[in-house]
C-alpha atoms as a PDB file:
ATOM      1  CA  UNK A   1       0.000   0.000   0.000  1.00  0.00           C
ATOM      2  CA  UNK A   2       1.416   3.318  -1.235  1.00  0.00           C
ATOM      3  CA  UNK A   3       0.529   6.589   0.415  1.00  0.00           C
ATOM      4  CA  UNK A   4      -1.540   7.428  -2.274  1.00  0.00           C
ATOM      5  CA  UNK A   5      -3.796   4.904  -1.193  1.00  0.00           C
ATOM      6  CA  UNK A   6      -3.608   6.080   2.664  1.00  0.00           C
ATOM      7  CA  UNK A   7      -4.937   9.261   1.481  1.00  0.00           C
ATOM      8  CA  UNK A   8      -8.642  10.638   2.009  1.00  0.00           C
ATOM      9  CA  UNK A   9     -10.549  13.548   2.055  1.00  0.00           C
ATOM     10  CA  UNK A  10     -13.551  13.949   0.110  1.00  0.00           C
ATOM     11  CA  UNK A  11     -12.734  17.485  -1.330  1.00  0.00           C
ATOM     12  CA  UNK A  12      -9.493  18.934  -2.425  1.00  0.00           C
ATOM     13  CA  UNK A  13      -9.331  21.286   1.088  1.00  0.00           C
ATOM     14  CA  UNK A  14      -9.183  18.163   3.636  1.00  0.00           C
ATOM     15  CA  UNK A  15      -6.943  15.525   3.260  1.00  0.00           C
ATOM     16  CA  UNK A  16      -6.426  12.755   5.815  1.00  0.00           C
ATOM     17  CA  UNK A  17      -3.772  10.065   6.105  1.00  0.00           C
ATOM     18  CA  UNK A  18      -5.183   6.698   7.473  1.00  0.00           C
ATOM     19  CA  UNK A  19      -3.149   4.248   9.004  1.00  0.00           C
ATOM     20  CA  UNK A  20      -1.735   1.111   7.217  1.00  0.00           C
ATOM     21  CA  UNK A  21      -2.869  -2.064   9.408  1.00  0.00           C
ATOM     22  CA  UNK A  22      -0.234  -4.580   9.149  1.00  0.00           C
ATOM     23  CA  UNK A  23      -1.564  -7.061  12.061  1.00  0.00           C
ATOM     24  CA  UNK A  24      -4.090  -8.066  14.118  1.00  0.00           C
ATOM     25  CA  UNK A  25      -4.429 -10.772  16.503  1.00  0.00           C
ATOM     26  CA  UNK A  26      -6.930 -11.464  19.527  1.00  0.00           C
ATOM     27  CA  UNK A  27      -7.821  -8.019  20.868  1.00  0.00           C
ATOM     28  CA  UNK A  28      -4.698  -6.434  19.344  1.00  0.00           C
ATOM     29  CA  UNK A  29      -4.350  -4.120  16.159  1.00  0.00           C
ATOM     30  CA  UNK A  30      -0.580  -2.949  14.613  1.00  0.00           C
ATOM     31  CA  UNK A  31      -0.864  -0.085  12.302  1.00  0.00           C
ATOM     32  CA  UNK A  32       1.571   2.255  10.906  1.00  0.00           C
ATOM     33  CA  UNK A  33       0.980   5.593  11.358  1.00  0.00           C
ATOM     34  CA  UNK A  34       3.890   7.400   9.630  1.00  0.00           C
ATOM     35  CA  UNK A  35       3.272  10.229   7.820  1.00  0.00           C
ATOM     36  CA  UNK A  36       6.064  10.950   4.863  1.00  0.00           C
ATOM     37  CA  UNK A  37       8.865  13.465   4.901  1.00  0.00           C
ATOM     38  CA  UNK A  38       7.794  13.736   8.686  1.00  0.00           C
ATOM     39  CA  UNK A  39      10.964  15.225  11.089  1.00  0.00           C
ATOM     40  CA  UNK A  40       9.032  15.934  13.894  1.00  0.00           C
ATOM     41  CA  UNK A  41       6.684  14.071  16.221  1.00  0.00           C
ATOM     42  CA  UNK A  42       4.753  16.331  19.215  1.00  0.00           C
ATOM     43  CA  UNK A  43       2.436  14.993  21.877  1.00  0.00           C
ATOM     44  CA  UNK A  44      -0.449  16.799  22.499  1.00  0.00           C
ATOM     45  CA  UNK A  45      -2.542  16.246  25.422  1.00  0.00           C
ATOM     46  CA  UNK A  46      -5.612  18.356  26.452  1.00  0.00           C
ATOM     47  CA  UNK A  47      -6.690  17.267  30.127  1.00  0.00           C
ATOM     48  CA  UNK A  48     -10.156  17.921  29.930  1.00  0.00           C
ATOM     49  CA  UNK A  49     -12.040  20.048  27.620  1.00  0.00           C
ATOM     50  CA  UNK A  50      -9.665  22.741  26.738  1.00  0.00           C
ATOM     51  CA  UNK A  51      -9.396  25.394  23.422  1.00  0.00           C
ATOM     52  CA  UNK A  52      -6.056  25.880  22.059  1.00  0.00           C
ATOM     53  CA  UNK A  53      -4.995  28.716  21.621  1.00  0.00           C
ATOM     54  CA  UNK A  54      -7.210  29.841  23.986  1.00  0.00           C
ATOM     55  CA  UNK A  55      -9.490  32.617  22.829  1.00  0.00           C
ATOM     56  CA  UNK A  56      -8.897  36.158  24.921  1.00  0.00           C
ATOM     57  CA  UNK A  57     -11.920  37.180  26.066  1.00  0.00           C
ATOM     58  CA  UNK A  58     -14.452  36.931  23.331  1.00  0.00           C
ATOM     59  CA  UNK A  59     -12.220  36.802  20.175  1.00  0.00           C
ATOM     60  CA  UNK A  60     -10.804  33.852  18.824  1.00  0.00           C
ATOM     61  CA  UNK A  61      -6.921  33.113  18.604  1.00  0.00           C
ATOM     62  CA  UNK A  62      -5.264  30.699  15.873  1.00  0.00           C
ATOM     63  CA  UNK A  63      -1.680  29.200  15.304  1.00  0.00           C
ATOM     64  CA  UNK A  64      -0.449  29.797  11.791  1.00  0.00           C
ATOM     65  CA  UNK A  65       2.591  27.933  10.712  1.00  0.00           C
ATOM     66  CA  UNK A  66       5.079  29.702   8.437  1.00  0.00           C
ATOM     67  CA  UNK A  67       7.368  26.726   8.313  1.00  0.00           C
ATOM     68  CA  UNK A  68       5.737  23.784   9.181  1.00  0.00           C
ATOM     69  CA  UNK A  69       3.195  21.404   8.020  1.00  0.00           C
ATOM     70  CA  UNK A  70       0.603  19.769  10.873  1.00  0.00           C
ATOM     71  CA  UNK A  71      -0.331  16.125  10.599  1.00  0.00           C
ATOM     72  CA  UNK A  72      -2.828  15.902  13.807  1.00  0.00           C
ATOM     73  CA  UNK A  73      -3.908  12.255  14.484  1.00  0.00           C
ATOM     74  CA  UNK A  74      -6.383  12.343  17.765  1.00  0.00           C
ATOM     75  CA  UNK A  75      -5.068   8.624  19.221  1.00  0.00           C
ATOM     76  CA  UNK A  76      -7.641   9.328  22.698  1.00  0.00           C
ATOM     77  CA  UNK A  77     -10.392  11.370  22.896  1.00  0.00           C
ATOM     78  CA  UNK A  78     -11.744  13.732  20.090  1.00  0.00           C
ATOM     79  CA  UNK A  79     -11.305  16.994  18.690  1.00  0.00           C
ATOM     80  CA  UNK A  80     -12.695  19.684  16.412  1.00  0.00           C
ATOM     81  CA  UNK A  81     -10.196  21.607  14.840  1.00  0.00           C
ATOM     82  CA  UNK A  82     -11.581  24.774  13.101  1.00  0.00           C
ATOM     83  CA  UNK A  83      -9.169  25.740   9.903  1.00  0.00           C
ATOM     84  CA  UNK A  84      -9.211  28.908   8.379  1.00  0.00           C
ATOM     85  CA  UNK A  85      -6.844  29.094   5.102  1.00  0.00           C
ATOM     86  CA  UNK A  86      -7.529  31.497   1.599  1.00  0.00           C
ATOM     87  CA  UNK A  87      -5.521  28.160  -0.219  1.00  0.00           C
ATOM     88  CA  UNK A  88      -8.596  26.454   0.066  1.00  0.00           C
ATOM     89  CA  UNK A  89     -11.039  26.340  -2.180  1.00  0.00           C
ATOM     90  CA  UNK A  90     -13.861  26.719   0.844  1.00  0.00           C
ATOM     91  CA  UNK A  91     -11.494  28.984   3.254  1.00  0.00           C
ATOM     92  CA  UNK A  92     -13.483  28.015   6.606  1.00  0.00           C
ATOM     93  CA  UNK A  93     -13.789  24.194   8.054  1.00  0.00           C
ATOM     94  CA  UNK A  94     -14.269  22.594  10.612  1.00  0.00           C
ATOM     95  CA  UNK A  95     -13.456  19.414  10.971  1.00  0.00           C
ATOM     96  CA  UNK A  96     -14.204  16.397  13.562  1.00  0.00           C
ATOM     97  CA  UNK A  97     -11.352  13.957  14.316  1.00  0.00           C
ATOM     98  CA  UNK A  98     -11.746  10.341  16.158  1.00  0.00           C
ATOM     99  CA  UNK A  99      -9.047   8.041  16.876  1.00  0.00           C
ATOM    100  CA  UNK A 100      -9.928   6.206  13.529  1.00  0.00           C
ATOM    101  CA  UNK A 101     -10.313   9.851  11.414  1.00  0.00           C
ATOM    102  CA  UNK A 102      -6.634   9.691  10.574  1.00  0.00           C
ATOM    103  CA  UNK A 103      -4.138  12.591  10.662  1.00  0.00           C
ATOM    104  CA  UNK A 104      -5.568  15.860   9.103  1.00  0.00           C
ATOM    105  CA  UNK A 105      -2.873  17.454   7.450  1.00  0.00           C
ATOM    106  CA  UNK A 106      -2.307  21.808   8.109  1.00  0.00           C
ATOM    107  CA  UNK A 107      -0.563  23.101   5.245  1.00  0.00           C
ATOM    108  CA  UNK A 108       1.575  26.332   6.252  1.00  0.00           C
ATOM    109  CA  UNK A 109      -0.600  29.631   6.164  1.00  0.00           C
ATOM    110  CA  UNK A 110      -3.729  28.147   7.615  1.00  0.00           C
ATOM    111  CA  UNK A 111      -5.012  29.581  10.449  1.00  0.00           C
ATOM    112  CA  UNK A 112      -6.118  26.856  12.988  1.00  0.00           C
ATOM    113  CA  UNK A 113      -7.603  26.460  16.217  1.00  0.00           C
ATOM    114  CA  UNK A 114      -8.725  22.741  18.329  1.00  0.00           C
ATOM    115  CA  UNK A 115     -11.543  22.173  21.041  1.00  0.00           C
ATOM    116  CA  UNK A 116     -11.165  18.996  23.296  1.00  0.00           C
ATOM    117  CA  UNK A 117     -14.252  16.828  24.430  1.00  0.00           C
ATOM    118  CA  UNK A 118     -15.055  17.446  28.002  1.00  0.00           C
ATOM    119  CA  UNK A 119     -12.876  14.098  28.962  1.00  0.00           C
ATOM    120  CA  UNK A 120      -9.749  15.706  26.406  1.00  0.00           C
ATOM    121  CA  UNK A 121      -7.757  14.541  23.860  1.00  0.00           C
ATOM    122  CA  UNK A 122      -4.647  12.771  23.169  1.00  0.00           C
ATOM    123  CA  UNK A 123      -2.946  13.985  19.561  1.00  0.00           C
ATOM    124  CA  UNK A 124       0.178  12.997  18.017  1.00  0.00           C
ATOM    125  CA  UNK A 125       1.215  15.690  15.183  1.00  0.00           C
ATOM    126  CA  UNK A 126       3.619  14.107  12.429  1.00  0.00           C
ATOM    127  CA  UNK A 127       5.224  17.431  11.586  1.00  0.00           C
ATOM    128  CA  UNK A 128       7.192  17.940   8.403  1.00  0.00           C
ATOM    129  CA  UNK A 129       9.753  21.132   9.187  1.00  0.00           C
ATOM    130  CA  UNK A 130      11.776  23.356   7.083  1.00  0.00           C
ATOM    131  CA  UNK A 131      15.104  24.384   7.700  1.00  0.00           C
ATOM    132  CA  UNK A 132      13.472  27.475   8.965  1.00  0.00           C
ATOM    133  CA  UNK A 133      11.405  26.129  11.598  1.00  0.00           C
ATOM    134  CA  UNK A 134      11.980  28.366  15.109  1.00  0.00           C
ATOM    135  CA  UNK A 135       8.942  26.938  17.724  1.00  0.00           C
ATOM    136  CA  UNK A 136       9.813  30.704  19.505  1.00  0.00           C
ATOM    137  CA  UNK A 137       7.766  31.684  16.282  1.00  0.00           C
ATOM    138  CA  UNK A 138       5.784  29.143  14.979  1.00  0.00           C
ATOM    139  CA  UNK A 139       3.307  28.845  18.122  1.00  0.00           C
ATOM    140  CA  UNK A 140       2.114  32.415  18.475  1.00  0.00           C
ATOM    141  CA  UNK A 141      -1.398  33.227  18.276  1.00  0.00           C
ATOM    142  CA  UNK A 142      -2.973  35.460  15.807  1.00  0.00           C
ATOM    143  CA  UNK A 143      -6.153  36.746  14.694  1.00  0.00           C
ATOM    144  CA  UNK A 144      -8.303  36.481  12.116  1.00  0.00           C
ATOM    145  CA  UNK A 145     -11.166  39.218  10.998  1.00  0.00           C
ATOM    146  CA  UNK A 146     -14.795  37.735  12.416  1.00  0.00           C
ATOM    147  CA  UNK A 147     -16.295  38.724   9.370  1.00  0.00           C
ATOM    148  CA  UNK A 148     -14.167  36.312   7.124  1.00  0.00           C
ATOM    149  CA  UNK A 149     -15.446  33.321   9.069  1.00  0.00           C
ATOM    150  CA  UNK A 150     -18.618  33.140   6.985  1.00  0.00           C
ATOM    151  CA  UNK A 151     -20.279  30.091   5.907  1.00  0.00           C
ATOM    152  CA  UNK A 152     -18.414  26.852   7.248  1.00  0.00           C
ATOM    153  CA  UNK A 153     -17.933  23.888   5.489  1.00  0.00           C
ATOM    154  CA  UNK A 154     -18.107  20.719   7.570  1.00  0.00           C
ATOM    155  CA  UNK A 155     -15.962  17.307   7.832  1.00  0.00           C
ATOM    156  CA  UNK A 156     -17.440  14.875   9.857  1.00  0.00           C
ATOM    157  CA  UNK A 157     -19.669  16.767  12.125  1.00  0.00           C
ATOM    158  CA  UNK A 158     -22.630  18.673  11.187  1.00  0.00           C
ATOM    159  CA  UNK A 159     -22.944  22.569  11.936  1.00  0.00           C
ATOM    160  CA  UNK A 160     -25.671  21.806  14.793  1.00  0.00           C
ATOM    161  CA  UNK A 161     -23.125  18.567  16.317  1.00  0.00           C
ATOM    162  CA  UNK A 162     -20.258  21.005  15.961  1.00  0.00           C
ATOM    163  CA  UNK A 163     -22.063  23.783  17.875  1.00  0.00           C
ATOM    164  CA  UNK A 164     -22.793  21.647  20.244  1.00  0.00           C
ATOM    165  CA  UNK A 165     -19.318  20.342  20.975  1.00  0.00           C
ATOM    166  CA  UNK A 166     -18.005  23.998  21.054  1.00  0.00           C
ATOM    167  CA  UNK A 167     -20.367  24.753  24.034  1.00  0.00           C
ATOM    168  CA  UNK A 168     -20.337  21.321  25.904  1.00  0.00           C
ATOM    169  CA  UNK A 169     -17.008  19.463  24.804  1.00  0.00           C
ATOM    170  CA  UNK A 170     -19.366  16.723  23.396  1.00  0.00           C
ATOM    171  CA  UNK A 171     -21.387  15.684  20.812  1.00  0.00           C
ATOM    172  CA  UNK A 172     -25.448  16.319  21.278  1.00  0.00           C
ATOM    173  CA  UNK A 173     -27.377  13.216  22.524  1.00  0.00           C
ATOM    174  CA  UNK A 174     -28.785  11.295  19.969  1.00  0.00           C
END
């Protein structure tokens, strides 16, 4: 199995890289999770429902990498990451990631922002880093006009589940 054929997303805006299961025995599953061209692994743990960055008062912050690439792959928990990027060809998403989602790549220049469930999250983020990467500038927050965040597009949450979540860290009872 190539890459290629880890690859999903079902526009051009989202892509996510699955695992590759290469075992499974009695109540045990292998699985590579590599990402390509990766040169940086973080650990990312929310302890409870958490926003990150955290918002300042009533306006949002984001992270926007300049030199680095995100690869976010929720292994406990879940997580709704809102993305905010004029690459894409719908510039505001949000999107819903499981354990089994895969890892939603960030290109560089997309604003971005995560909300924990109320029991938080446990992310691994494959990063792929240029030579220019500096964390002392990578991980400040920034802001992003209100009145560009106009008509969301959704990946695996609907706009009323994804509401919900923001406000209670959980998905809405079914």
């Amino acid at each position: 199995m190539t890459i290629k054929d880890r690859v999903f997303g079902d526009n051009s805006d989202i892509q996510l890289i699955k695992e590759r299961t290469f075992r499974e025995t009695p109540s045990v599953h292998f699985a590579d999770i590599s990402v390509p061209g990766s040169n940086g692994i973080d650990l990312v743990e929310h302890k409870g429902y958490a926003v990150s960055p955290p918002s300042v008062g009533s306006e949002k912050r984001w992270y926007v990498h300049q030199n680095q690439t995100d690869n976010n792959r929720v292994i406990k928990g879940h997580r709704l990451f809102e993305l905010f990027h004029y690459g894409f060809e719908h510039t505001h998403w949000f999107v819903f990631l499981t354990p089994s989602s895969g890892a939603l790549t960030i290109p560089p220049g997309c604003f971005h922002r995560s909300v924990s469930c109320q029991h938080g999250s446990l992310l691994i983020n494959h990063a792929i880093r240029t030579k220019n990467y500096d964390e002392n500038f990578e991980f400040r927050p920034a802001e992003v006009n209100p009145g560009l965040l106009l008509n969301p597009w959704y990946h695996g949450i609907t706009e009323r589940e994804a509401q919900h979540f923001l406000s209670n860290g959980a998905l809405p009872a079914s």
